[in-house]
Each structure stands twice: as C-alpha cells, then as structure tokens.
N, C-alpha and C. Protein backbone atom coordinates (compact mmCIF):
# COMPACT_ATOMS: atom_id res chain seq x y z
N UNK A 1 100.45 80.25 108.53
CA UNK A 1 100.98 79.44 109.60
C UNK A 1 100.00 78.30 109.84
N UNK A 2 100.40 76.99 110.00
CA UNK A 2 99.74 75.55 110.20
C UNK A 2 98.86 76.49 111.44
N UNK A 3 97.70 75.11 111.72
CA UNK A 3 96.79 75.73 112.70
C UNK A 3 97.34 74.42 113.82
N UNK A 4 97.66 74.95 114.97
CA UNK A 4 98.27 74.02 115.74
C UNK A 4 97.01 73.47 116.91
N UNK A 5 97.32 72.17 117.28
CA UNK A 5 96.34 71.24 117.89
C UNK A 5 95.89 72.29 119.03
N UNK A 6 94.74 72.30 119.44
CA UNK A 6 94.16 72.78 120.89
C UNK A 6 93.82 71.98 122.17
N UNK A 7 94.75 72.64 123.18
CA UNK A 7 94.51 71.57 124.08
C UNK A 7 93.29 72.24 125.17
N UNK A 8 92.83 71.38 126.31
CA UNK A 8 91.86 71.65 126.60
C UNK A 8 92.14 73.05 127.56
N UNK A 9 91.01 74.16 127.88
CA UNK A 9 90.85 75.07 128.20
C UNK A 9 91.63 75.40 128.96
N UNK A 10 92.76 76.71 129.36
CA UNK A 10 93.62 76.69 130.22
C UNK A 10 93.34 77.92 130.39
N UNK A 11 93.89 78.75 131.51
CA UNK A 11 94.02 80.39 132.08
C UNK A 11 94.51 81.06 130.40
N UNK A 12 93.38 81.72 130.01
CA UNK A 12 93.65 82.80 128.89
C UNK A 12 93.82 84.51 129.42
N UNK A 13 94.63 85.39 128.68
CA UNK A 13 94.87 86.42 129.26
C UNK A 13 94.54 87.17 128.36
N UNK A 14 94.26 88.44 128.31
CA UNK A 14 93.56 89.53 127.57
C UNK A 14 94.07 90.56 127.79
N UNK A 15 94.97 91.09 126.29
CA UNK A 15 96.19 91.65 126.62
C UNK A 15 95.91 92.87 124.89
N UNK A 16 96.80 93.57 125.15
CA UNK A 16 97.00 94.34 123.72
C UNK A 16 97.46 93.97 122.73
N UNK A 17 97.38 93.33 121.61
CA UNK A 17 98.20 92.97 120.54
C UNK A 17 99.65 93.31 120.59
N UNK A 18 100.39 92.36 120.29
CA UNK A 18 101.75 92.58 119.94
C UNK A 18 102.20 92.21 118.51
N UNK A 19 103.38 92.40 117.81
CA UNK A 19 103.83 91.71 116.55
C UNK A 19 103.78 90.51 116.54
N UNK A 20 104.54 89.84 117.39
CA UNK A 20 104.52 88.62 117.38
C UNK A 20 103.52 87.97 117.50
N UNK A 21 101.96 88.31 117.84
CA UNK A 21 100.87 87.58 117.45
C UNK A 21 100.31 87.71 116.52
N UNK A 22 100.49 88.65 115.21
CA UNK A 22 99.98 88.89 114.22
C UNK A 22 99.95 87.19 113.52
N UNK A 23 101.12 86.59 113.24
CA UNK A 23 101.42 85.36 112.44
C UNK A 23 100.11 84.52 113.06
N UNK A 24 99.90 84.53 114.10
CA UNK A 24 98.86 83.05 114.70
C UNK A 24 97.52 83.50 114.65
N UNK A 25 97.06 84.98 114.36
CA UNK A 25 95.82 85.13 113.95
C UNK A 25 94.98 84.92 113.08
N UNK A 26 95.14 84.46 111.74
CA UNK A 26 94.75 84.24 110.49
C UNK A 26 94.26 82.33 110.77
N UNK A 27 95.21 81.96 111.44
CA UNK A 27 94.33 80.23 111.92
C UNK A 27 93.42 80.63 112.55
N UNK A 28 93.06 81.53 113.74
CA UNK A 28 92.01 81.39 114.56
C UNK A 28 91.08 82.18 114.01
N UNK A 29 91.08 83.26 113.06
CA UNK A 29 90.05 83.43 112.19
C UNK A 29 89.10 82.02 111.36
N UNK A 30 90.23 81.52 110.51
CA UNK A 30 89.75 80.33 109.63
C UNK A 30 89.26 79.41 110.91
N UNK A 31 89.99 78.76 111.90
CA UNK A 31 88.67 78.08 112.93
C UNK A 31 87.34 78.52 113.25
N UNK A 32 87.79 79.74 113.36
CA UNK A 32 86.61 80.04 113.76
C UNK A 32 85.21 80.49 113.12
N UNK A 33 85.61 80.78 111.67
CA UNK A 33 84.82 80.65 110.62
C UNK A 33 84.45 79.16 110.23
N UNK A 34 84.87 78.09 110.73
CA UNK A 34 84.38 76.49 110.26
C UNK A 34 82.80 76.70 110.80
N UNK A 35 82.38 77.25 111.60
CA UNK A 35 81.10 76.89 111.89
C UNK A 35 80.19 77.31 111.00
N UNK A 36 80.39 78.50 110.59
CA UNK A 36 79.53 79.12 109.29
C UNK A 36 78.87 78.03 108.49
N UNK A 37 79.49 76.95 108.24
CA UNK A 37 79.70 75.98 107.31
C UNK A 37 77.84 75.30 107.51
N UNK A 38 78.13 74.95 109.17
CA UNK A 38 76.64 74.24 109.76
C UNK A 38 75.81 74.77 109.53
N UNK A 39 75.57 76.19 109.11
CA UNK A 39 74.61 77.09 108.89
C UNK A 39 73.79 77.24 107.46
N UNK A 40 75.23 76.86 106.58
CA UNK A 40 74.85 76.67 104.95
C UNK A 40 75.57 78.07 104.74
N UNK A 41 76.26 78.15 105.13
CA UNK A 41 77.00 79.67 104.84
C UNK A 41 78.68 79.27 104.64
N UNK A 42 78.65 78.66 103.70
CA UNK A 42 80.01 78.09 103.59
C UNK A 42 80.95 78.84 102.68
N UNK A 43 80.64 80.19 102.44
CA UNK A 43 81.25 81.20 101.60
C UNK A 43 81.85 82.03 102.20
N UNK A 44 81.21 81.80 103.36
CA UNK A 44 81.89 82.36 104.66
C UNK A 44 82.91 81.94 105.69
N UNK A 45 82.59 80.19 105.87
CA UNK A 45 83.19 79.47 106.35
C UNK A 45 84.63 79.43 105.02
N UNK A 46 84.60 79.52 104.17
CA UNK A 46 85.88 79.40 103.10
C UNK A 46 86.35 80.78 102.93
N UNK A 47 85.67 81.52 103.52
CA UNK A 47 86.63 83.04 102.96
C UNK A 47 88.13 83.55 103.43
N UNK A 48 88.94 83.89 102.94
CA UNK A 48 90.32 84.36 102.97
C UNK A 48 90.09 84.87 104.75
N UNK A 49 90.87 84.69 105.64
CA UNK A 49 91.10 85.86 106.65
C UNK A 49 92.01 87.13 106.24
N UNK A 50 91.85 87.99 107.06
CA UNK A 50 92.41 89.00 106.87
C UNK A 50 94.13 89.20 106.67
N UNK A 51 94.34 89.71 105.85
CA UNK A 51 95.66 89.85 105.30
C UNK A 51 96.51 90.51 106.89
N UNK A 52 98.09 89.56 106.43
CA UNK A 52 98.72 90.01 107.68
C UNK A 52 98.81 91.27 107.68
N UNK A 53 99.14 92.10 106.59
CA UNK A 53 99.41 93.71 106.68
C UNK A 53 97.95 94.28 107.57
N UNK A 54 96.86 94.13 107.13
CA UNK A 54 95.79 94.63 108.08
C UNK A 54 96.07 93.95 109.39
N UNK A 55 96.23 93.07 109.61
CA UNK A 55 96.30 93.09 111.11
C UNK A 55 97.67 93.61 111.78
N UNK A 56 99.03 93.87 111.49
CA UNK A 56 100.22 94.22 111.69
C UNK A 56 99.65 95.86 111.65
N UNK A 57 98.92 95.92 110.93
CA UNK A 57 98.52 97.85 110.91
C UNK A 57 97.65 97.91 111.90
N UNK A 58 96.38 97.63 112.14
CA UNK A 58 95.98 97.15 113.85
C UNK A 58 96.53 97.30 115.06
N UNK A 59 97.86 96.12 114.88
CA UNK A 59 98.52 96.41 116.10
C UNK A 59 99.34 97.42 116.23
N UNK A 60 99.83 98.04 115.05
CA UNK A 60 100.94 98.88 115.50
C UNK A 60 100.17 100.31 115.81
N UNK A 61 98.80 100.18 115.22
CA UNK A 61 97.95 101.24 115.75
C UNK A 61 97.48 101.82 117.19
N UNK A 62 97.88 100.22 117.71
CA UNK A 62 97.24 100.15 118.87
C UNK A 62 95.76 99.88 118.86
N UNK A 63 95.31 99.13 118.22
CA UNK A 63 94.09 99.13 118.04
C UNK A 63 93.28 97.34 117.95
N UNK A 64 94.31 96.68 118.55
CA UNK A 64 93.98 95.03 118.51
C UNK A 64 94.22 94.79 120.08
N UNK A 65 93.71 93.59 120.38
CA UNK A 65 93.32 92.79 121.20
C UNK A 65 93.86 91.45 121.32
N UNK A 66 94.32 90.52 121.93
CA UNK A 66 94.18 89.25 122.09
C UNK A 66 94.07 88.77 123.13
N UNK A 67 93.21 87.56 123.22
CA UNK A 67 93.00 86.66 124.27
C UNK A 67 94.48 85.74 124.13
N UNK A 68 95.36 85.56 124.91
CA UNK A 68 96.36 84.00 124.79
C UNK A 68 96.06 83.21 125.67
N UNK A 69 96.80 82.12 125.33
CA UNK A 69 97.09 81.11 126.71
C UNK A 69 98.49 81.54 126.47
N UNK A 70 99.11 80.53 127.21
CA UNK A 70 100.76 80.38 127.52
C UNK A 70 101.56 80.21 126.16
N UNK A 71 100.65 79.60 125.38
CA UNK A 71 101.50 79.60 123.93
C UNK A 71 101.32 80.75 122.93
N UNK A 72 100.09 80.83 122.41
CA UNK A 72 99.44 81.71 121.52
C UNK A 72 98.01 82.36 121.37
N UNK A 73 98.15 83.18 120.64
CA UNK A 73 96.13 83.87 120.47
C UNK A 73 95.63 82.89 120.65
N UNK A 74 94.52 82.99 121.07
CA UNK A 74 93.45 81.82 120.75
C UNK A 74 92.13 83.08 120.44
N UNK A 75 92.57 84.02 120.61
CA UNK A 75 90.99 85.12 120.21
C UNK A 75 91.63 86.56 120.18
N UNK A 76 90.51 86.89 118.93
CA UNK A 76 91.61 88.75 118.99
C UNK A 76 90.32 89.85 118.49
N UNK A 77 90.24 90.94 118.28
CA UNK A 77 89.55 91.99 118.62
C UNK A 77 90.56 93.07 117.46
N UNK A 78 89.71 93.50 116.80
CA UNK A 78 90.32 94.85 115.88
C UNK A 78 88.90 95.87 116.05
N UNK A 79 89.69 97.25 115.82
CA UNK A 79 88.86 98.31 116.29
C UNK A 79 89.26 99.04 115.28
N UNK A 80 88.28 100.39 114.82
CA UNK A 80 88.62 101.27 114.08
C UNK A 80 87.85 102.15 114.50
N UNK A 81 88.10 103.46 114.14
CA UNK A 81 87.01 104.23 113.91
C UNK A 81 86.29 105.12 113.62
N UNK A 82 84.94 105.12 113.49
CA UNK A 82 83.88 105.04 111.79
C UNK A 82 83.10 106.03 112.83
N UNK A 83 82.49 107.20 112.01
CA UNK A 83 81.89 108.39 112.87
C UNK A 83 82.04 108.36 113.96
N UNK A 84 83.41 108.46 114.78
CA UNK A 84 83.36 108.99 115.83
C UNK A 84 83.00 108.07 117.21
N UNK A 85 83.13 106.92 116.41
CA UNK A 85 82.90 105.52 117.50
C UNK A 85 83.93 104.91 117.34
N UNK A 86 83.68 104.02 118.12
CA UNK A 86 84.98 102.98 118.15
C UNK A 86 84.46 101.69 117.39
N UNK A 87 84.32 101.17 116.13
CA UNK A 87 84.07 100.40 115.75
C UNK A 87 84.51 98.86 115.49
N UNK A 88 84.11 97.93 115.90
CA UNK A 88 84.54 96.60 115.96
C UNK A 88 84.80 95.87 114.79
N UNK A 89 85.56 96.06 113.89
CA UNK A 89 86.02 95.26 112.30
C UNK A 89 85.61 93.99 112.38
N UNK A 90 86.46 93.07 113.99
CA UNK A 90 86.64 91.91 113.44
C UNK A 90 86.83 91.38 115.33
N UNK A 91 86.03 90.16 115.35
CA UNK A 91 86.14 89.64 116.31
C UNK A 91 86.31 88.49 115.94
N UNK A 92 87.17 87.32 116.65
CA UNK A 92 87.29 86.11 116.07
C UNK A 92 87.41 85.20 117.43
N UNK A 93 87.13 84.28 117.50
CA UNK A 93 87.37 83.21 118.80
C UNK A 93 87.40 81.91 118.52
N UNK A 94 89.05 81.30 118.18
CA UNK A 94 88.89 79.46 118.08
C UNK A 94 87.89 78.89 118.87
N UNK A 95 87.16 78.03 118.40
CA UNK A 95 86.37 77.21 118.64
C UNK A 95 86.35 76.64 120.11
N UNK A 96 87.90 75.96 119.69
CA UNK A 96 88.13 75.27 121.17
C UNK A 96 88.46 75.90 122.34
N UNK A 97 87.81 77.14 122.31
CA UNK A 97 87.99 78.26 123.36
C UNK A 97 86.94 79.09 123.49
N UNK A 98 85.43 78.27 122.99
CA UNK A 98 84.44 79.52 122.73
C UNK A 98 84.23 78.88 124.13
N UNK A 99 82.71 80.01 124.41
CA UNK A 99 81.31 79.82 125.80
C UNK A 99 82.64 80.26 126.89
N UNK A 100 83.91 80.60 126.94
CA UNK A 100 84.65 81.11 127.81
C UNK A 100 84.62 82.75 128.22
N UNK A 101 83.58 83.36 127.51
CA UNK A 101 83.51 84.62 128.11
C UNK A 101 84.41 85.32 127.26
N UNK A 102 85.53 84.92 126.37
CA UNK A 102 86.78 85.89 125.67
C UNK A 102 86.30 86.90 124.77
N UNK A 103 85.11 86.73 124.08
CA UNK A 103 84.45 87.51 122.89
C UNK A 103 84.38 88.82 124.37
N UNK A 104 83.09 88.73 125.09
CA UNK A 104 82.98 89.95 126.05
C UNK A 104 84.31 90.14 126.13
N UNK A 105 85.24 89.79 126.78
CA UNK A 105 86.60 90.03 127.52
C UNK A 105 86.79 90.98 126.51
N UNK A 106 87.34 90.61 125.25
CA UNK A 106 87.75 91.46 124.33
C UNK A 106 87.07 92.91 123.64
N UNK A 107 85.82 92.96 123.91
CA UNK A 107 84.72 93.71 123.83
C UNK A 107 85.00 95.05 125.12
N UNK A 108 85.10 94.09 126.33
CA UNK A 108 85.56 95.13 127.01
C UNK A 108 86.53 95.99 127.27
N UNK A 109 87.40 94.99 126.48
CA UNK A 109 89.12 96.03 126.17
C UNK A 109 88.34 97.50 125.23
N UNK A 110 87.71 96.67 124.58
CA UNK A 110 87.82 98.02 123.29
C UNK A 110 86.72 98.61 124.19
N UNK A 111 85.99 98.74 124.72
CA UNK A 111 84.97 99.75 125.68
C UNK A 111 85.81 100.77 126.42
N UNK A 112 86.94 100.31 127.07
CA UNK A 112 87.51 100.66 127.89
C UNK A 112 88.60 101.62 126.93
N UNK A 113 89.25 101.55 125.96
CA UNK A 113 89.90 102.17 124.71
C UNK A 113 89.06 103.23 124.23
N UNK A 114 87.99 103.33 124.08
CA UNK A 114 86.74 104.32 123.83
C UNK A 114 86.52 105.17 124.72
N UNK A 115 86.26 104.68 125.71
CA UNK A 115 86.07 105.15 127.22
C UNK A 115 87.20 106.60 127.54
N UNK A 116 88.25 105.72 127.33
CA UNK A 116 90.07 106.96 127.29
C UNK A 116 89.95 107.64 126.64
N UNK A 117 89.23 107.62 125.11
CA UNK A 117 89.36 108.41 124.20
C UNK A 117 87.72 109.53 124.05
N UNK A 118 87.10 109.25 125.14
CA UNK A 118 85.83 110.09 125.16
C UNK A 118 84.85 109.78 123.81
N UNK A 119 84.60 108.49 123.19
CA UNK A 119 83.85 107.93 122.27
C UNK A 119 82.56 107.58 123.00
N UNK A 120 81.45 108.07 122.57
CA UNK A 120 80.18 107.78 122.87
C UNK A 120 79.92 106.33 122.66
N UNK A 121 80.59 105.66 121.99
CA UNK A 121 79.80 104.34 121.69
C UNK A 121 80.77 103.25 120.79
N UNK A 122 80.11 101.86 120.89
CA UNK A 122 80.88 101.14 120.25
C UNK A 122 79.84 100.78 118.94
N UNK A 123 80.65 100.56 118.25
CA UNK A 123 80.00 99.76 116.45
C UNK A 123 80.09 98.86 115.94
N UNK A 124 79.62 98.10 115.39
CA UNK A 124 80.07 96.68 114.98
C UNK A 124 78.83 96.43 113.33
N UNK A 125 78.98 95.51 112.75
CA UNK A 125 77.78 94.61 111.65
C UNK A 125 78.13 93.54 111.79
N UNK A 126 77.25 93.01 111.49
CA UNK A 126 77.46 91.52 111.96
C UNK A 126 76.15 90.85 111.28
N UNK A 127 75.80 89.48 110.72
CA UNK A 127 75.21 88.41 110.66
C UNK A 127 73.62 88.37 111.63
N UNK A 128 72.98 89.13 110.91
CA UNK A 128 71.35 89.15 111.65
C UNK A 128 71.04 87.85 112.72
N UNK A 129 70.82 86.81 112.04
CA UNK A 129 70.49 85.60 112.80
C UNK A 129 71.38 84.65 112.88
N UNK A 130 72.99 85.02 112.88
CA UNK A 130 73.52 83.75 113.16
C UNK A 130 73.73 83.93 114.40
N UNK A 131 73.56 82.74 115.37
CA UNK A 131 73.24 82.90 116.83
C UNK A 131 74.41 83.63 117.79
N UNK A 132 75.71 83.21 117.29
CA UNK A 132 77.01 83.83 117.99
C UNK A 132 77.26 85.02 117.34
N UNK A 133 76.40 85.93 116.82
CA UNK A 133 76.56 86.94 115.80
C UNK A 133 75.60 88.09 116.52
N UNK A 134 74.62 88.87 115.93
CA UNK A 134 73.47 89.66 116.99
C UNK A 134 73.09 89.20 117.75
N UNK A 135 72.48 88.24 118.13
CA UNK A 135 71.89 87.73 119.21
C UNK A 135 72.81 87.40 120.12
N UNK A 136 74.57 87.52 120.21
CA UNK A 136 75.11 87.03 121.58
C UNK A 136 75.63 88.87 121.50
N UNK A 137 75.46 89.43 120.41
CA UNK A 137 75.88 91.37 120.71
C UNK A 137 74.76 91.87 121.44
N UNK A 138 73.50 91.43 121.14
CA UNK A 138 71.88 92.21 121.61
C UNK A 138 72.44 91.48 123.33
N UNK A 139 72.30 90.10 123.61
CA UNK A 139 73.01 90.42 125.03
C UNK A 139 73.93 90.63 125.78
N UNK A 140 74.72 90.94 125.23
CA UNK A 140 75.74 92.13 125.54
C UNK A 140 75.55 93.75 125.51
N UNK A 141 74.47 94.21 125.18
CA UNK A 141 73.69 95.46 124.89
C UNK A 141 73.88 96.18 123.86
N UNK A 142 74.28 95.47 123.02
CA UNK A 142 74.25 96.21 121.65
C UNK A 142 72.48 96.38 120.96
N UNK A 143 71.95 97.06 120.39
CA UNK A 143 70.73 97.49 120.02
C UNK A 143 70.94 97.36 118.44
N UNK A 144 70.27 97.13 117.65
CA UNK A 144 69.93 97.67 116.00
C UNK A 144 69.98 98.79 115.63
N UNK A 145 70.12 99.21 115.04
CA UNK A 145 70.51 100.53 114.19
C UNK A 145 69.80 100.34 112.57
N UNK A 146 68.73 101.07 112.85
CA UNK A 146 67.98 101.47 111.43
C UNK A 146 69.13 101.69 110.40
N UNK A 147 68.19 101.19 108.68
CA UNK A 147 69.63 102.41 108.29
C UNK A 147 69.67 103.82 108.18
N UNK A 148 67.98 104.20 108.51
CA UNK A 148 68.54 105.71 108.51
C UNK A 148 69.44 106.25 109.34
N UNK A 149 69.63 105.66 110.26
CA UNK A 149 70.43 105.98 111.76
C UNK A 149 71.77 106.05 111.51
N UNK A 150 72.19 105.56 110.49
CA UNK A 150 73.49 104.77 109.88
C UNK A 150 74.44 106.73 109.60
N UNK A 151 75.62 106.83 110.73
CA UNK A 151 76.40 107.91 110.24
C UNK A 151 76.69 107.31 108.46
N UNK A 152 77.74 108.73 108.43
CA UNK A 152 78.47 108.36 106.67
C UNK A 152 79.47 107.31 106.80
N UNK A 153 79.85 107.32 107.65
CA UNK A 153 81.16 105.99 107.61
C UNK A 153 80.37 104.76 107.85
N UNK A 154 79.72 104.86 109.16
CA UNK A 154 78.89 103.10 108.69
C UNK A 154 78.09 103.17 107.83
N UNK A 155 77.22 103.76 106.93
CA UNK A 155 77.28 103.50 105.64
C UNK A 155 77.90 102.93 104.75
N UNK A 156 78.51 103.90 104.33
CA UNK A 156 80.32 102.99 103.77
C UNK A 156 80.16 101.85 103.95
N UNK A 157 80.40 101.26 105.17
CA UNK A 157 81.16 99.88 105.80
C UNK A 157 79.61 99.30 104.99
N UNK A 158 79.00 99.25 105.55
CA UNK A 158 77.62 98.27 105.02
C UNK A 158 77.63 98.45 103.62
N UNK A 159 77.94 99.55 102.88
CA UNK A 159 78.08 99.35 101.19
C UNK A 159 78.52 98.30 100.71
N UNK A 160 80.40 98.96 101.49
CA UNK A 160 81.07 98.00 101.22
C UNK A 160 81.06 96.08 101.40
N UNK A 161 80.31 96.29 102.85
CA UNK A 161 79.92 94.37 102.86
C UNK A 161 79.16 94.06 101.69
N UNK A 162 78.38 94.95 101.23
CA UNK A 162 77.31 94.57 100.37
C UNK A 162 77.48 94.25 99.01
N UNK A 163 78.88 94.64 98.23
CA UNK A 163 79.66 94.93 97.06
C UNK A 163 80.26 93.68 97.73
N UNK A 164 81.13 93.34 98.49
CA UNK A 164 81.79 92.00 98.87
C UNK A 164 80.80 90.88 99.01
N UNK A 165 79.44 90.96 98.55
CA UNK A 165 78.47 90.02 98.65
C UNK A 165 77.75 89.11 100.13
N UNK A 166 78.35 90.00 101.35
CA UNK A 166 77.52 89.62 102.50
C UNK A 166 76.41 89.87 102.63
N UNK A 167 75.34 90.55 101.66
CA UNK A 167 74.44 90.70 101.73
C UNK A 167 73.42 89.35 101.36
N UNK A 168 74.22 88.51 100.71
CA UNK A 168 73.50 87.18 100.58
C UNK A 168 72.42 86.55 102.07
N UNK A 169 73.11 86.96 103.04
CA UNK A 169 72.68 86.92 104.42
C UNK A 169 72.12 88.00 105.61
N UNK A 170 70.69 87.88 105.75
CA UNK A 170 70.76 89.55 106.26
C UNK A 170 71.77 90.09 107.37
N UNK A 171 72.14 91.49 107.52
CA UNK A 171 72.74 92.08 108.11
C UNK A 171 72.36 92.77 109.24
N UNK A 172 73.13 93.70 109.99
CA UNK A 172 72.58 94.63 110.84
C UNK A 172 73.88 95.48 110.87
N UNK A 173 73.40 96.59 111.80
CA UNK A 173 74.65 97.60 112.17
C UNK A 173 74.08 97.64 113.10
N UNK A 174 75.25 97.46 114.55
CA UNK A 174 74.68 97.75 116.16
C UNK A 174 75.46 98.90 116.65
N UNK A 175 74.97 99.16 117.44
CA UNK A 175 75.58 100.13 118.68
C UNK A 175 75.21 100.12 120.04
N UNK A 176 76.32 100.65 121.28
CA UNK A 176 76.33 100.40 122.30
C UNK A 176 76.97 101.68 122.72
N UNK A 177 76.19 102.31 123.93
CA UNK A 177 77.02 103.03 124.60
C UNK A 177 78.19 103.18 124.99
N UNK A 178 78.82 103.32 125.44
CA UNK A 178 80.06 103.54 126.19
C UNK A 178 79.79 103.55 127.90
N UNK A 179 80.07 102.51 128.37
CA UNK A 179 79.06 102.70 129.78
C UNK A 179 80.97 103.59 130.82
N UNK A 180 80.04 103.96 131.92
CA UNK A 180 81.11 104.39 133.25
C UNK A 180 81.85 103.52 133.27
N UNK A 181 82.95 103.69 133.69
CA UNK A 181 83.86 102.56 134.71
C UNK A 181 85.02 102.68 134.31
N UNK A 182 86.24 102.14 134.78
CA UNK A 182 87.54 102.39 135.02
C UNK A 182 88.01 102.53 133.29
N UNK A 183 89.07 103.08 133.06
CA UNK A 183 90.02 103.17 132.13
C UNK A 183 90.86 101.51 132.04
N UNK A 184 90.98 101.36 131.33
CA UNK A 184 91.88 100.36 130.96
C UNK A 184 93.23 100.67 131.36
N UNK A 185 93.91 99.65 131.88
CA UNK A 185 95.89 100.62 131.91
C UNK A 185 96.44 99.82 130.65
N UNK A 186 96.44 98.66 130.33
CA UNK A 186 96.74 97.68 129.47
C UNK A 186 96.38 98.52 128.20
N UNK A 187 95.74 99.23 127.83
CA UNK A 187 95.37 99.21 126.76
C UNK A 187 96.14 100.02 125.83
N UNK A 188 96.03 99.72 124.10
CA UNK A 188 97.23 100.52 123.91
C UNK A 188 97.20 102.18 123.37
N UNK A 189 97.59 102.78 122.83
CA UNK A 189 97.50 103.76 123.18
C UNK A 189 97.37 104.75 121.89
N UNK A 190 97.16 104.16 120.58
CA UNK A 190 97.23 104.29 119.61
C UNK A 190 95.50 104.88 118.87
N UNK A 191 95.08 105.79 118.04
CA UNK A 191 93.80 106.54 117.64
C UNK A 191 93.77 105.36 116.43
C-alpha cells in the first residue's frame, strides 16, 4: 500500500489491532526504518517489513497493537511469547508521529496483556546503541540481559537475528518486570 502524506500531529488512539489495519502497517514500518539510514545502517533502513500474513496472524491472535489517528495506524506493537514472557517482536512508529509518547503507549498495552495473563515480564532485542532503540527501553525500565541469562526461546530469537545478519550491529536482549496496576479492558484476548 502507497505510504500516504502525514499531516501534522492530531489525537492518536491506542487500541487492539484489527484486520483492517493490517494493509497500512508495512508503510509505517518502512518510515520508520528511514532513519536507520543516518546511522550508516542502511540494510536496515532497506529491509523488507514484515509480511502481511505475520501481521494478520498477530492480530487475529490478539496479540497487536495500534496507535491511529482518525484515518490510519500511524504506530503498532506485536507480542509473542518466548519463555514464558510476553515478548516484543516488533515495535514501529512513523516518523511524523515520533517524541509523542506512542512507543510507551503501546508498550503499555502489552504490559497490561501480560499483566491478565500472570507473565512475569516483558522481552524485547533490540539495537545496543541506536538511540531510539536500548537507550529509550533502559528508560522505560527495561535492564540488559547477559547471555547467560538468556531462557531457550530468547536464545533462539538472538540466533536467529544473528543468521539474518543483525549481528553486523551490536545487540542486546532486555527485560522488564511486569509492574502492579490495572488490567487493560481494550485489550485483546488472544495467548
């Protein structure tokens, strides 16, 4: 699907994936991968987004996120999960909608999805030093994770980045508690 013009910042809502947003997610991945580019990481900034079937399996899982405005996604959130956590696949946020708080927003959906389901913690890997990468998860309270620390499934996952050649760039595996606080009602309802 064309990537359609962005207009300036309007009331975004943070909601559960539906079908009909699957089609407009794959632009706001590729936006939001353009920055990679400034970094010298342009293998990244050019890489495929995720195939619609993975994200259509997501949602029907119950296991996606989106930020909208009045028209479409502008940011979305996929979860899985890998020993017994709730693990973060894929966070994405168009550009012309970042420093708005939506990355947390969406972070906290899936806390709150964990939370229902009695999961100790959230998971994610991510990009060591790219600045919107660990360093905006470490303040959000995500911590490092040795790899001995690493269950068998995030293992896996870090193999696997590593065979897909993200290892060109160092990595990490984080984790985060699962803190108190309300249940989500929005959220969907799917393991």
């Amino acid at each position: 699907m064309p990537e359609r013009p962005r207009p300036a910042p309007v009331a975004v809502a943070v909601r559960p994936m539906v079908a009909s947003d699957v089609p407009f997610l794959p632009a706001v991945e590729r936006a939001a991968g353009l920055a990679f580019r400034e970094l010298g990481m342009a293998a990244i900034a050019d890489d495929e987004p995720l195939p619609l079937s993975v994200l259509a399996a997501s949602c029907a899982a119950g296991r996606g996120w989106v930020a909208s405005d009045e028209a479409a996604p502008v940011a979305y959130l996929l979860l899985a999960v890998v020993d017994g956590a709730a693990h973060i696949e894929q966070v994405s946020v168009h550009p012309g909608y970042a420093r708005q708080g939506l990355g947390r927003r969406l972070i906290d959906e899936a806390e709150a999805w964990a939370r229902l389901r009695s999961m100790p913690s959230l998971t994610l890997t991510t990009f060591r030093d790219v600045p919107w990468n660990a360093p905006y998860y470490r303040r959000l309270g995500f911590a490092d994770l040795a790899e001995a620390d690493l269950g068998p499934g995030l293992a896996a996952v870090r193999r696997h980045e590593a065979e897909a050649g993200l290892e060109a760039w160092p990595r990490v595996a984080m984790r985060r508690a699962v803190r108190a606080g309300p249940a989500c009602s929005p959220c969907g309802d799917g393991v």
